[in-house]
C-alpha atoms as a PDB file:
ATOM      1  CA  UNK A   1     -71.932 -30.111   5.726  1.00  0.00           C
ATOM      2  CA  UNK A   2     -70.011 -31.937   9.186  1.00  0.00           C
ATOM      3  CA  UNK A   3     -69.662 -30.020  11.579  1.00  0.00           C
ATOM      4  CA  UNK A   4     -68.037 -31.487  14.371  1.00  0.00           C
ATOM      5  CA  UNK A   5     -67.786 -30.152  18.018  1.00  0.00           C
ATOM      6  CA  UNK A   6     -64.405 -28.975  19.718  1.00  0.00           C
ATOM      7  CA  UNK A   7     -64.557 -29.404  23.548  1.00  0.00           C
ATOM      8  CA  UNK A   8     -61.533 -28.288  26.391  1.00  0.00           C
ATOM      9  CA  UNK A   9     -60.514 -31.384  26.543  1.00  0.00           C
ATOM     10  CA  UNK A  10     -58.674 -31.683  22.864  1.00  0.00           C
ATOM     11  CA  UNK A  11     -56.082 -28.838  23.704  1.00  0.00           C
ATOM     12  CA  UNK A  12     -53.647 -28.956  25.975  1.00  0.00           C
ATOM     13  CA  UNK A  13     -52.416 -25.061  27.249  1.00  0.00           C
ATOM     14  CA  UNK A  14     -48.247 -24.785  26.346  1.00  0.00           C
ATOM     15  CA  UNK A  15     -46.957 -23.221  29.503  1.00  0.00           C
ATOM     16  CA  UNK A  16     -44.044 -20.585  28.637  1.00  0.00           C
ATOM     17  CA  UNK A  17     -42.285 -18.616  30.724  1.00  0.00           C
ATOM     18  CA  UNK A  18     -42.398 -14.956  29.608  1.00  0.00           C
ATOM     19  CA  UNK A  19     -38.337 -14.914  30.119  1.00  0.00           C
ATOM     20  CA  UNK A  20     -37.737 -17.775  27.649  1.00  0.00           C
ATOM     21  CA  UNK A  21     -40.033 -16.110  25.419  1.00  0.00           C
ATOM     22  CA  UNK A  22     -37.936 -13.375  25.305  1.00  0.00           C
ATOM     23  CA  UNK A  23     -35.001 -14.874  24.798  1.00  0.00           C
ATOM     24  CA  UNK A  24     -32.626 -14.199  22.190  1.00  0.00           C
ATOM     25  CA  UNK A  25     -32.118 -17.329  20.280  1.00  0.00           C
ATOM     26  CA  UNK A  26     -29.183 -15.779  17.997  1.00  0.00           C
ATOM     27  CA  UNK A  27     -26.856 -12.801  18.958  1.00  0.00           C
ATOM     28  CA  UNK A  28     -27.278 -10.157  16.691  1.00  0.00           C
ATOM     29  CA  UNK A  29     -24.230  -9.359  13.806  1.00  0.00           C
ATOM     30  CA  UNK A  30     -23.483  -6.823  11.745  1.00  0.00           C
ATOM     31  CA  UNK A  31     -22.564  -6.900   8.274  1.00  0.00           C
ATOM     32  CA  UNK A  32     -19.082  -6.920   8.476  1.00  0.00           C
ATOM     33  CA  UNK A  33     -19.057  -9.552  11.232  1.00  0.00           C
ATOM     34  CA  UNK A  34     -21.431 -12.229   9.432  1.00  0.00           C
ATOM     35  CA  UNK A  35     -19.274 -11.598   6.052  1.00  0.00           C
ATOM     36  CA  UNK A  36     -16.189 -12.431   7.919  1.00  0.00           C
ATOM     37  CA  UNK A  37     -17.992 -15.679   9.262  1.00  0.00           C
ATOM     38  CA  UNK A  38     -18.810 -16.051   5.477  1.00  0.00           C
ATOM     39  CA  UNK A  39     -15.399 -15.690   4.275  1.00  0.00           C
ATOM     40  CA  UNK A  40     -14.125 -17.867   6.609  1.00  0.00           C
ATOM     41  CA  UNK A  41     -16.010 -21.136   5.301  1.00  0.00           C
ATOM     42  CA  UNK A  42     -14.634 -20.158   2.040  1.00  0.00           C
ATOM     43  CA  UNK A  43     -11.929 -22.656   2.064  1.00  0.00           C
ATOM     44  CA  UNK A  44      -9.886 -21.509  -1.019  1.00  0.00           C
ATOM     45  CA  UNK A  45     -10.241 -17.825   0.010  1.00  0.00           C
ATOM     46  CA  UNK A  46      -8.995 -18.625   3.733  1.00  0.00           C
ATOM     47  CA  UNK A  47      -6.460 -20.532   1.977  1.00  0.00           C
ATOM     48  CA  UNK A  48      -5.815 -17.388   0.053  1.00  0.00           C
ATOM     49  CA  UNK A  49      -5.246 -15.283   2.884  1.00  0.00           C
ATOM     50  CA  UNK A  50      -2.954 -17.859   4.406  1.00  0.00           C
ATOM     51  CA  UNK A  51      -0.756 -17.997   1.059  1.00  0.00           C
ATOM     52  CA  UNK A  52      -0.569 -14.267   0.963  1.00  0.00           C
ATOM     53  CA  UNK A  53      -0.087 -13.668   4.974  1.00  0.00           C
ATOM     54  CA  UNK A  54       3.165 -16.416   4.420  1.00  0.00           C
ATOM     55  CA  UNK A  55       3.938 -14.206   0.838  1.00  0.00           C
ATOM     56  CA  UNK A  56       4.733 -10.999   3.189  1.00  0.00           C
ATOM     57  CA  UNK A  57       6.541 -12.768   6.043  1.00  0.00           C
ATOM     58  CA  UNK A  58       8.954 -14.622   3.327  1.00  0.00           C
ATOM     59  CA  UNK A  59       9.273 -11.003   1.445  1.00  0.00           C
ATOM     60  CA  UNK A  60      10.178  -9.163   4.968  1.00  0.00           C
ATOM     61  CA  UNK A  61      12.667 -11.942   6.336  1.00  0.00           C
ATOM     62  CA  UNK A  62      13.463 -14.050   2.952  1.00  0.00           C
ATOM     63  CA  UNK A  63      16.245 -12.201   2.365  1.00  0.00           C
ATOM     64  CA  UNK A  64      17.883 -12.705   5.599  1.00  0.00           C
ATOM     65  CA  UNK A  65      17.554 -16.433   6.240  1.00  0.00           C
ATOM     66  CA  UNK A  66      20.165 -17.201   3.556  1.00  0.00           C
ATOM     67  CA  UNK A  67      22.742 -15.552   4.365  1.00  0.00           C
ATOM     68  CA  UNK A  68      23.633 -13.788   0.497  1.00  0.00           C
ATOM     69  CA  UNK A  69      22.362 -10.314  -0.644  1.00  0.00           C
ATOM     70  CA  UNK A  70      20.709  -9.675  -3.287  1.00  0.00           C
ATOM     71  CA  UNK A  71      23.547  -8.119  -5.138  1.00  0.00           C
ATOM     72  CA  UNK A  72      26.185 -10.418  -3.998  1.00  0.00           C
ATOM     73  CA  UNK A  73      28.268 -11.973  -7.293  1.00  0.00           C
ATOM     74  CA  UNK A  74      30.546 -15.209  -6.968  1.00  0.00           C
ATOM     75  CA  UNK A  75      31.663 -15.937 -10.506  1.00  0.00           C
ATOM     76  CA  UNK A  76      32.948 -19.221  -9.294  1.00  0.00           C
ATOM     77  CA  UNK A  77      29.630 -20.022  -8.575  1.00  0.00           C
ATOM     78  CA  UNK A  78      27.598 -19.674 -11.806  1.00  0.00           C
ATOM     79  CA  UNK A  79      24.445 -21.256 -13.021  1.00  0.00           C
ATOM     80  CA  UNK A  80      24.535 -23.878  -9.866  1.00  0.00           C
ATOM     81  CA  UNK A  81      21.616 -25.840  -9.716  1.00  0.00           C
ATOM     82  CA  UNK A  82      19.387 -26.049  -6.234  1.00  0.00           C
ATOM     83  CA  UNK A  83      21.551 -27.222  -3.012  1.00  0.00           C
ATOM     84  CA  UNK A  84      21.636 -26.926   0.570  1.00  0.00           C
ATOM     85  CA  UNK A  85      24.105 -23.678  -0.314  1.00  0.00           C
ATOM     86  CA  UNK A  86      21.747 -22.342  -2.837  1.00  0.00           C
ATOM     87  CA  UNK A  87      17.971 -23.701  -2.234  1.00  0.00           C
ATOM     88  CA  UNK A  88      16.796 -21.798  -5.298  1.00  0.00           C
ATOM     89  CA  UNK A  89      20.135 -22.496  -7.190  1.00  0.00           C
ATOM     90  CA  UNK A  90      22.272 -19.252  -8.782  1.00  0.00           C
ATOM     91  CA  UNK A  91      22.259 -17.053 -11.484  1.00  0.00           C
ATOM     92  CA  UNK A  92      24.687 -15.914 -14.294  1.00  0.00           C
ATOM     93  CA  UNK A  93      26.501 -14.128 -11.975  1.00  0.00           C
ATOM     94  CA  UNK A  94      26.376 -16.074  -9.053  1.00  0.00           C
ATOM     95  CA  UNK A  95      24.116 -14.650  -7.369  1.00  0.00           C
ATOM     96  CA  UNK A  96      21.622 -16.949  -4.765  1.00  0.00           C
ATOM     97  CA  UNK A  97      18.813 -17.302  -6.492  1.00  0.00           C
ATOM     98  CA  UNK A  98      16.632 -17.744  -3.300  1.00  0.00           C
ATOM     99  CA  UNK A  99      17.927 -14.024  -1.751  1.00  0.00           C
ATOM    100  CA  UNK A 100      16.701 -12.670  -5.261  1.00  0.00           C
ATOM    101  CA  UNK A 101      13.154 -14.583  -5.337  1.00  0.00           C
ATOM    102  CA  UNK A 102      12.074 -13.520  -1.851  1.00  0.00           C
ATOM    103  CA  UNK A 103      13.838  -9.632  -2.696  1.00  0.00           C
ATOM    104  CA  UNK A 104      11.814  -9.773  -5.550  1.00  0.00           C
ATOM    105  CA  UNK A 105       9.012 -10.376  -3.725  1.00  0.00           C
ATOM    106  CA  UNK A 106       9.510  -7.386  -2.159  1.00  0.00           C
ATOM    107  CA  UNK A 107       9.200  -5.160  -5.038  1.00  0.00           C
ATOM    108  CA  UNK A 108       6.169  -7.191  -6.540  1.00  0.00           C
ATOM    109  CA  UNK A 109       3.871  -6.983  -3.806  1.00  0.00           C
ATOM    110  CA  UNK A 110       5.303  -3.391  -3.200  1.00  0.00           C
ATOM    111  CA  UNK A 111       4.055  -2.673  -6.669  1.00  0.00           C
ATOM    112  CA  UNK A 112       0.810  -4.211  -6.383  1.00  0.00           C
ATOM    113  CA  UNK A 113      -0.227  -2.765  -3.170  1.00  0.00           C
ATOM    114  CA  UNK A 114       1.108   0.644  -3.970  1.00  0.00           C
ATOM    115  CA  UNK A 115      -1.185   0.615  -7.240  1.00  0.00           C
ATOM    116  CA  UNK A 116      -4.146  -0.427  -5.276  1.00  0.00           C
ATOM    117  CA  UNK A 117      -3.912   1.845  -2.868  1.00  0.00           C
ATOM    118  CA  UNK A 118      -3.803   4.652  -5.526  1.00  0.00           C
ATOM    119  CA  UNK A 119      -6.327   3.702  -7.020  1.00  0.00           C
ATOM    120  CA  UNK A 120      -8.483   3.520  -3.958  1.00  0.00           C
ATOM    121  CA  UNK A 121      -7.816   7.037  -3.588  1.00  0.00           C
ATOM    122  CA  UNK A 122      -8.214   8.511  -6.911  1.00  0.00           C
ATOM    123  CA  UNK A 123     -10.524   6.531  -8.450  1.00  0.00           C
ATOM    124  CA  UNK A 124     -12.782   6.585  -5.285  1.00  0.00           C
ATOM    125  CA  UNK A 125     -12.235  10.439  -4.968  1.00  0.00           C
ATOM    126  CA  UNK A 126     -13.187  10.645  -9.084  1.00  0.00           C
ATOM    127  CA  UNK A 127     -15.876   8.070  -9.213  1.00  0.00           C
ATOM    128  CA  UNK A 128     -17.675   9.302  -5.814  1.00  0.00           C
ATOM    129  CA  UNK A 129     -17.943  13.131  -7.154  1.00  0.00           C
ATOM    130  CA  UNK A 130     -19.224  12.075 -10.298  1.00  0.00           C
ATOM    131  CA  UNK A 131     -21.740  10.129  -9.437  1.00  0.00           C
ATOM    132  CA  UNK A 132     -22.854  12.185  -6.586  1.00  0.00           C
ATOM    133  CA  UNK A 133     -23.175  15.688  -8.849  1.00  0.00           C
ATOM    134  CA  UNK A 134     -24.672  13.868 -11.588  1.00  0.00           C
ATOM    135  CA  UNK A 135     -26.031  15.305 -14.764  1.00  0.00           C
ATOM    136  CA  UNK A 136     -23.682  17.075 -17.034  1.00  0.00           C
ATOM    137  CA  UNK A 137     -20.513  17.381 -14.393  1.00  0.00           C
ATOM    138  CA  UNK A 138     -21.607  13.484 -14.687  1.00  0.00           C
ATOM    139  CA  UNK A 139     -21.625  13.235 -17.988  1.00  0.00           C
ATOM    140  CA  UNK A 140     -18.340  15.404 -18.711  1.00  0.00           C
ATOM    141  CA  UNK A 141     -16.357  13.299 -16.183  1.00  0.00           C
ATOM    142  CA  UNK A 142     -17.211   9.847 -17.531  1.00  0.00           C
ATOM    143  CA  UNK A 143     -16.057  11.590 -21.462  1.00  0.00           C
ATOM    144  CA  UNK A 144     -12.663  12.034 -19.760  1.00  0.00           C
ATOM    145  CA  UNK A 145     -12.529   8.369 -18.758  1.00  0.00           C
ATOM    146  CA  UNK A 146     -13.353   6.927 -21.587  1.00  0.00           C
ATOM    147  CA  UNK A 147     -10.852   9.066 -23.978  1.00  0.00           C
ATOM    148  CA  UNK A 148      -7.961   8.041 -21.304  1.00  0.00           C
ATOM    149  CA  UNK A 149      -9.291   4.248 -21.284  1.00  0.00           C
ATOM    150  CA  UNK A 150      -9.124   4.058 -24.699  1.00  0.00           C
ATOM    151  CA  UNK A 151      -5.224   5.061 -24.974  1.00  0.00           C
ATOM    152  CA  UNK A 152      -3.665   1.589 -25.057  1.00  0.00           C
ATOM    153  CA  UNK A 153      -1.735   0.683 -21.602  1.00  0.00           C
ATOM    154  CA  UNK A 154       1.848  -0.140 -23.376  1.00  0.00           C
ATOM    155  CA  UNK A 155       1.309   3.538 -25.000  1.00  0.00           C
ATOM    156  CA  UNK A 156       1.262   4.856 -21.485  1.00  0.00           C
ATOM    157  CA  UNK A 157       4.628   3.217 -20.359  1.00  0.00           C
ATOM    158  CA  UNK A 158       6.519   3.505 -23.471  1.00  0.00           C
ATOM    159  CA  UNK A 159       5.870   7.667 -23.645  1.00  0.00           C
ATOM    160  CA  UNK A 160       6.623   7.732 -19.463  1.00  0.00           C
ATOM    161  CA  UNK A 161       9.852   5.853 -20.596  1.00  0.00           C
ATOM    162  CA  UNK A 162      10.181   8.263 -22.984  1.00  0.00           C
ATOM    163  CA  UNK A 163      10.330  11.176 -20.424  1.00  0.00           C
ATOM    164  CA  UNK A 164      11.191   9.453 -17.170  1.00  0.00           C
ATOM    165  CA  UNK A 165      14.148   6.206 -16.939  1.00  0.00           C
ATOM    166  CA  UNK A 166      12.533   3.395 -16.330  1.00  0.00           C
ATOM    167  CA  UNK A 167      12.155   2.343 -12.488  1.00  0.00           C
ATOM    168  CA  UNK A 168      10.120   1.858  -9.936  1.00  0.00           C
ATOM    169  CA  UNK A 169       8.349   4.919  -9.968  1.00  0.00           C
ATOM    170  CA  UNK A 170       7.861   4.794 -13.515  1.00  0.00           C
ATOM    171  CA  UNK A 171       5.893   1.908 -13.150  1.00  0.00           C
ATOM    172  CA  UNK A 172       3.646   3.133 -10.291  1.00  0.00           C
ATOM    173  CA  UNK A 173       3.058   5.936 -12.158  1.00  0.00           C
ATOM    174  CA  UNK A 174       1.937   4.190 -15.444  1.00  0.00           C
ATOM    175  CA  UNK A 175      -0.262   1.729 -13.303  1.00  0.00           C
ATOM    176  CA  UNK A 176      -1.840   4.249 -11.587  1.00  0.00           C
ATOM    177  CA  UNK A 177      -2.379   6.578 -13.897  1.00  0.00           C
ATOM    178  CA  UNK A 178      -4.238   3.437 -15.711  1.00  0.00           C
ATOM    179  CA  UNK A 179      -6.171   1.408 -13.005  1.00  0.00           C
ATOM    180  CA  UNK A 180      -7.871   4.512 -10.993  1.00  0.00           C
ATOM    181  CA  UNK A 181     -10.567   4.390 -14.018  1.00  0.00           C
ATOM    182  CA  UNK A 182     -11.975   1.216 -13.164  1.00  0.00           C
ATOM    183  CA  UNK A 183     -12.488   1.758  -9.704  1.00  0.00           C
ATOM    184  CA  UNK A 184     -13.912   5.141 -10.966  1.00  0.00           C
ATOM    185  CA  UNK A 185     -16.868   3.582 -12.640  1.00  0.00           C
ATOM    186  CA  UNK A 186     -17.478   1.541 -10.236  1.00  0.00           C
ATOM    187  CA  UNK A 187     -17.951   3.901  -7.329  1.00  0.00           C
ATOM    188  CA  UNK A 188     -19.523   6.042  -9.470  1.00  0.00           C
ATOM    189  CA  UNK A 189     -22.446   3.478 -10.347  1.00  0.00           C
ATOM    190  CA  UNK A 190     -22.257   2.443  -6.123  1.00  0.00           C
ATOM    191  CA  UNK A 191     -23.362   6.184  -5.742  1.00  0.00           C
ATOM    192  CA  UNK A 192     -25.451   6.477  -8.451  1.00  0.00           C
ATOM    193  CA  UNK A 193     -27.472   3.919  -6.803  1.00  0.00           C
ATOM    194  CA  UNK A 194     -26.671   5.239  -2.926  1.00  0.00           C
ATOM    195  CA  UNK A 195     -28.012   8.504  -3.211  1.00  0.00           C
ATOM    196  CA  UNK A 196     -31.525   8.127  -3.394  1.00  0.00           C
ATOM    197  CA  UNK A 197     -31.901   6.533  -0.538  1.00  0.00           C
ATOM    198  CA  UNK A 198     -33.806   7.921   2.543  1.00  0.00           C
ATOM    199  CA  UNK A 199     -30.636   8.199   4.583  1.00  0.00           C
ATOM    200  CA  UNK A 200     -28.960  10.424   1.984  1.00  0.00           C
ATOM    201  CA  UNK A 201     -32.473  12.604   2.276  1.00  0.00           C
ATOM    202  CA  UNK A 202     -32.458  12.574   5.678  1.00  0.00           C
ATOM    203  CA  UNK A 203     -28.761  14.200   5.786  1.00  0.00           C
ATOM    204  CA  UNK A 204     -29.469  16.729   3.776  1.00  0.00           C
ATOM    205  CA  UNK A 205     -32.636  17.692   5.531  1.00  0.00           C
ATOM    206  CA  UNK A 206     -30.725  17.451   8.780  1.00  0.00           C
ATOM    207  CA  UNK A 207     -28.117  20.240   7.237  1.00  0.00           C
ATOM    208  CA  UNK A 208     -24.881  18.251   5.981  1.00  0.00           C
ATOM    209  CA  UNK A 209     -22.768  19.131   3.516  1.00  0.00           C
ATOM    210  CA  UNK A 210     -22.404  17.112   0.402  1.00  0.00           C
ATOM    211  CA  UNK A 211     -18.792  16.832   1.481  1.00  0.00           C
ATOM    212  CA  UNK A 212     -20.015  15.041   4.394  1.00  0.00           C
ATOM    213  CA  UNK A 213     -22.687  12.657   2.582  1.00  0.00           C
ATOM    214  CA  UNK A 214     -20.417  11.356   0.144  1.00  0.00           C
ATOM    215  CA  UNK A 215     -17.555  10.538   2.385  1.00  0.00           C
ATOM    216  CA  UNK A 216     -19.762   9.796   5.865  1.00  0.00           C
ATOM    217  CA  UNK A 217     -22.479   7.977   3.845  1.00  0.00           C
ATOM    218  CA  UNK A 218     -22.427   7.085   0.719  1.00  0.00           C
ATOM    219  CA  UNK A 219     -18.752   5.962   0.171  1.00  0.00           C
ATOM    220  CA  UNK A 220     -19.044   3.847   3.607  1.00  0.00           C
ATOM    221  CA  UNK A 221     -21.921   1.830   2.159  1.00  0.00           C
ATOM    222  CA  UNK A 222     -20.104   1.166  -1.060  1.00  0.00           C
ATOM    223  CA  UNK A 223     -17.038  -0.203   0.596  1.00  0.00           C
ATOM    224  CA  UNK A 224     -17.868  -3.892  -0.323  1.00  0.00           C
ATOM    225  CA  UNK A 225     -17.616  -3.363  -4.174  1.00  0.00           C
ATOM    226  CA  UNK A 226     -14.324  -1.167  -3.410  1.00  0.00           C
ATOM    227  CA  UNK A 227     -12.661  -3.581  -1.058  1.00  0.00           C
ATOM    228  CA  UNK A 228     -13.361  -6.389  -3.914  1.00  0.00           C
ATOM    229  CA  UNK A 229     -11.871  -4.258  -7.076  1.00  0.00           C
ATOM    230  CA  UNK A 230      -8.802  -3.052  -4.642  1.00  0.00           C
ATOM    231  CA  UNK A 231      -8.340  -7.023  -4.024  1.00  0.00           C
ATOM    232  CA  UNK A 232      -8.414  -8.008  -7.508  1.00  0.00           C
ATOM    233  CA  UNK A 233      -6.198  -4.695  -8.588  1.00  0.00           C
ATOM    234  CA  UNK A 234      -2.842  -6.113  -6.767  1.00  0.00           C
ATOM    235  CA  UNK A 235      -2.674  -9.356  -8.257  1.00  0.00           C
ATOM    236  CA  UNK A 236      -3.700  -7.519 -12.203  1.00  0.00           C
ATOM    237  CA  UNK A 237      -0.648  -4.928 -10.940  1.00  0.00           C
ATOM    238  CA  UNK A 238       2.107  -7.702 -10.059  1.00  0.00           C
ATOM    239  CA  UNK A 239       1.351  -9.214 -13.362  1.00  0.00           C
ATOM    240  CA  UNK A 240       1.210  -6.277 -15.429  1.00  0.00           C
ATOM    241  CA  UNK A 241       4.741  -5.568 -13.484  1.00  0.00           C
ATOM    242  CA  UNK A 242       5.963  -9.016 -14.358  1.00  0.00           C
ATOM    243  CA  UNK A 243       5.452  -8.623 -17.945  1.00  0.00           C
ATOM    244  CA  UNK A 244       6.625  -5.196 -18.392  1.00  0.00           C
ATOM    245  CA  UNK A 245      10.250  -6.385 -16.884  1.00  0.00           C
ATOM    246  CA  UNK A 246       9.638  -8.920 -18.898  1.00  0.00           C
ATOM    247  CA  UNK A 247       9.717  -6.877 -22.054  1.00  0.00           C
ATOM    248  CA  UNK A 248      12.708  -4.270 -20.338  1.00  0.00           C
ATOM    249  CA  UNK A 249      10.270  -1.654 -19.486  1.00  0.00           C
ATOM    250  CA  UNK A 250      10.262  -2.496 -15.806  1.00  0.00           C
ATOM    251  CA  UNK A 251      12.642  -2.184 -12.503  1.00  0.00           C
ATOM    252  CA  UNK A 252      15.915  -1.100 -13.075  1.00  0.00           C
ATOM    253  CA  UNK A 253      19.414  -3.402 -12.164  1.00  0.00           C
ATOM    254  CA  UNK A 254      20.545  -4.264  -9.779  1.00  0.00           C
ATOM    255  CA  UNK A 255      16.569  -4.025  -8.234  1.00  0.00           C
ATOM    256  CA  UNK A 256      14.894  -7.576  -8.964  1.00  0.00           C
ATOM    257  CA  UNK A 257      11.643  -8.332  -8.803  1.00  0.00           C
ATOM    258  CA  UNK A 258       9.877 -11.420 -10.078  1.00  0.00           C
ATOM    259  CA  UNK A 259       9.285 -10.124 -13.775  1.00  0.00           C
ATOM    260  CA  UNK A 260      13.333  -9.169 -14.374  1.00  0.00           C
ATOM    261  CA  UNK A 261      13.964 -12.921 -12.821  1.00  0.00           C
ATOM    262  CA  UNK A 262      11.861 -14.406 -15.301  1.00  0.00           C
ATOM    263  CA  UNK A 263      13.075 -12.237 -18.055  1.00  0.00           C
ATOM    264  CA  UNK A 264      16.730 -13.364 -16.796  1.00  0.00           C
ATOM    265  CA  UNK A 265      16.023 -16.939 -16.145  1.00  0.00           C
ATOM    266  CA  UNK A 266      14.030 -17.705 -19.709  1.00  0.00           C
ATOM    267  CA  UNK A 267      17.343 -17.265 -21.669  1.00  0.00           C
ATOM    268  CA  UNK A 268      19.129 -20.501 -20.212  1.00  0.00           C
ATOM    269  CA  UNK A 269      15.346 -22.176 -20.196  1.00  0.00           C
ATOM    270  CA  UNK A 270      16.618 -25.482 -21.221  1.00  0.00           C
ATOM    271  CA  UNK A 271      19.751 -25.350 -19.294  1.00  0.00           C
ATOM    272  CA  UNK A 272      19.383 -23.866 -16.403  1.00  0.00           C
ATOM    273  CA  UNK A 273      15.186 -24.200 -16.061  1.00  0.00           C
ATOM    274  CA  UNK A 274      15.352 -23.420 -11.611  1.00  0.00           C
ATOM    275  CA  UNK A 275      16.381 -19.695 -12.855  1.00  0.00           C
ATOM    276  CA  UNK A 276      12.960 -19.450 -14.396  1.00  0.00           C
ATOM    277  CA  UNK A 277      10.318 -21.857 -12.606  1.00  0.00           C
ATOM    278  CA  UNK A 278      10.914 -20.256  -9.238  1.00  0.00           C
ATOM    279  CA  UNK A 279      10.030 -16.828  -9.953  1.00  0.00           C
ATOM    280  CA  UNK A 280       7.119 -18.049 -12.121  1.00  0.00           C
ATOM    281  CA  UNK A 281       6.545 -20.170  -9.719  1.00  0.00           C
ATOM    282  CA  UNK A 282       5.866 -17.626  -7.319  1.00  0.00           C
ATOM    283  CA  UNK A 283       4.235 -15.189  -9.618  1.00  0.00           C
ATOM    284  CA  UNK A 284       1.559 -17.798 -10.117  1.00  0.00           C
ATOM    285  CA  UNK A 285       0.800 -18.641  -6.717  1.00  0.00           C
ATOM    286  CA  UNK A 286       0.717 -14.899  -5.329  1.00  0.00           C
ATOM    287  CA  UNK A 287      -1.814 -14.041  -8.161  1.00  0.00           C
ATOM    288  CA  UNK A 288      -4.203 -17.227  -7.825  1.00  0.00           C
ATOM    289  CA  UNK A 289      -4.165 -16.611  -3.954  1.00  0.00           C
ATOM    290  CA  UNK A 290      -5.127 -12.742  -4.490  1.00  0.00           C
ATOM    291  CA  UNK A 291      -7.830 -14.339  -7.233  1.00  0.00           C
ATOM    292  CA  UNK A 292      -9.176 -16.502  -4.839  1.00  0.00           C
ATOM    293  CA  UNK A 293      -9.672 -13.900  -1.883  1.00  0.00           C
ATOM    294  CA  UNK A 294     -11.394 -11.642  -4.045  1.00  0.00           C
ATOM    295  CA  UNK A 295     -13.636 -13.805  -5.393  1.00  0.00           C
ATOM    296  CA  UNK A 296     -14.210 -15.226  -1.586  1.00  0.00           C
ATOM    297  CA  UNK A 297     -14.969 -11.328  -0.557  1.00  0.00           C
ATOM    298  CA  UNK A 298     -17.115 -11.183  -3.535  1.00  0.00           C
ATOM    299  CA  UNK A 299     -19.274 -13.720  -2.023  1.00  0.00           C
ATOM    300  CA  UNK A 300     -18.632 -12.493   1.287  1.00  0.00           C
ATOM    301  CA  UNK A 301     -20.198  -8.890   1.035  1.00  0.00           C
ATOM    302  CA  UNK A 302     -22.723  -9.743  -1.010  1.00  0.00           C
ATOM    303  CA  UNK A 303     -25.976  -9.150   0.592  1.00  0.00           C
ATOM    304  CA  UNK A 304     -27.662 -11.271  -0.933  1.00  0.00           C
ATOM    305  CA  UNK A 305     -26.141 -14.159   0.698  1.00  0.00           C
ATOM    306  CA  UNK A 306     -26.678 -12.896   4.021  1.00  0.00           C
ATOM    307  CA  UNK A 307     -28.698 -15.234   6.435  1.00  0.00           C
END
């Protein structure tokens, strides 16, 4: 065995002063702030949220830069194709295309929000209480679900047609009376999960009611899963929209959003094609811009990725 000896001479003493050492290198974040910096080197999700911020200005102020209504008719002026009068091009009445596309926009993302918002609140509300009770309240609310999710969606609309005229509250009610149950099962699996924690103990040692722990607690930590399934809801509702006015069962006239445009426009396909590629058009882009912001907040809140 070597041994060897170890004098003063090889090490050398690293002078540090005791405020450098204490330093902080990196400001602190919290989770929200670092998955904003997240999202924001997610190119096609920033790009996203630029698409959609420009899809709301041109649905507040489309209409007006034109000139036309929506509803305005000039029979001398049918089927014209894209101009500097008409930038979209007109319809079979006349009517400026361009003042429809960006009214229709209106009513689409109208639609889309609306149904996301109600299912934030119902199927948060729903899924939240049934996870948090548990056991057979659990097991009795999660039955209910899956009767109503296994009633086909077109079933829903045609019997609310049936007993309500078709419009735009028809269709909020159908989607919302649809889409609440996925959010449902999602909170309800965020909670399951939640409330064993030693926060949730804590609270309830501490005296709070379970009123308070669900909606001051538990729900507030489950927000990234919500926020991501609210995302992905609008662009799923303008679709589902679109193809119900495809097939009639959408807004009424003279209202116009992009699925009656398309529905109009595909009947003159081959002669007059600008009636139907704009609103498609648009359709497309608003839903792959929603697409790509939820799966960019996907990434975002997951805590996994955090650094």
């Amino acid at each position: 065995m070597i041994t060897v000896e170890l004098s003063k001479e090889m090490f050398q003493r690293v002078e540090v002063e005791k405020g450098a050492a204490e330093a902080i290198t990196r400001p602190s974040t919290t989770f929200w702030q670092d998955a904003w910096r997240r999202l924001k080197k997610n190119k096609l999700a920033v790009t996203g949220l630029w698409i959609i911020g420009i899809m709301i200005i041109l649905a507040i102020f489309g209409p007006y830069i034109s000139g036309y209504t929506y509803s305005d008719q000039n029979l001398n002026a049918t089927n014209l194709p894209p101009s500097a009068a008409h930038w979209f091009g007109t319809d079979d009445l006349g009517r400026d295309l361009f003042t429809r596309v960006m009214y229709g926009a209106r009513i689409s993302l109208f639609i889309g929000i609306a149904t996301s918002l109600i299912t934030f609140i119902i199927g948060v509300i729903y899924g939240g209480i049934s996870g948090y009770l548990g056991g057979k309240v659990d097991e009795i609310m999660m039955r209910i679900v899956e009767i109503f999710w296994s009633v086909p969606f077109l079933l829903y609309v045609i019997l609310l047609m049936v007993i309500m005229t078709p419009g735009l509250k028809t269709i909020l009610i159908a989607l919302g009376a649809v889409y609440w149950m996925g959010m449902a099962r999602i909170v309800r699996g965020q909670v399951l999960a939640l409330k064993e924690q030693e926060y949730v103990l804590a609270a309830r040692t501490l005296g709070a009611s379970s009123w308070r722990i669900l909606f001051r607690h538990l729900i507030p930590n489950a927000m990234g899963p919500i926020i991501i399934q609210m995302t992905l809801a609008i662009p799923e509702a303008i679709f589902t929209e679109a193809w119900l006015s495809f097939l009639g069962l959408g807004v009424s006239a003279p209202m116009a959003s992009w699925g009656v445009l398309a529905s109009d426009g595909i009947k003159g396909i081959y002669s007059y094609p600008w009636q139907i590629f704009f609103p498609a058009m648009f359709i497309t882009i608003t839903i792959l811009a929603f697409n790509f912001l939820g799966d960019g907040l996907r990434d975002a809140l997951d805590p996994r990725m955090r650094k």
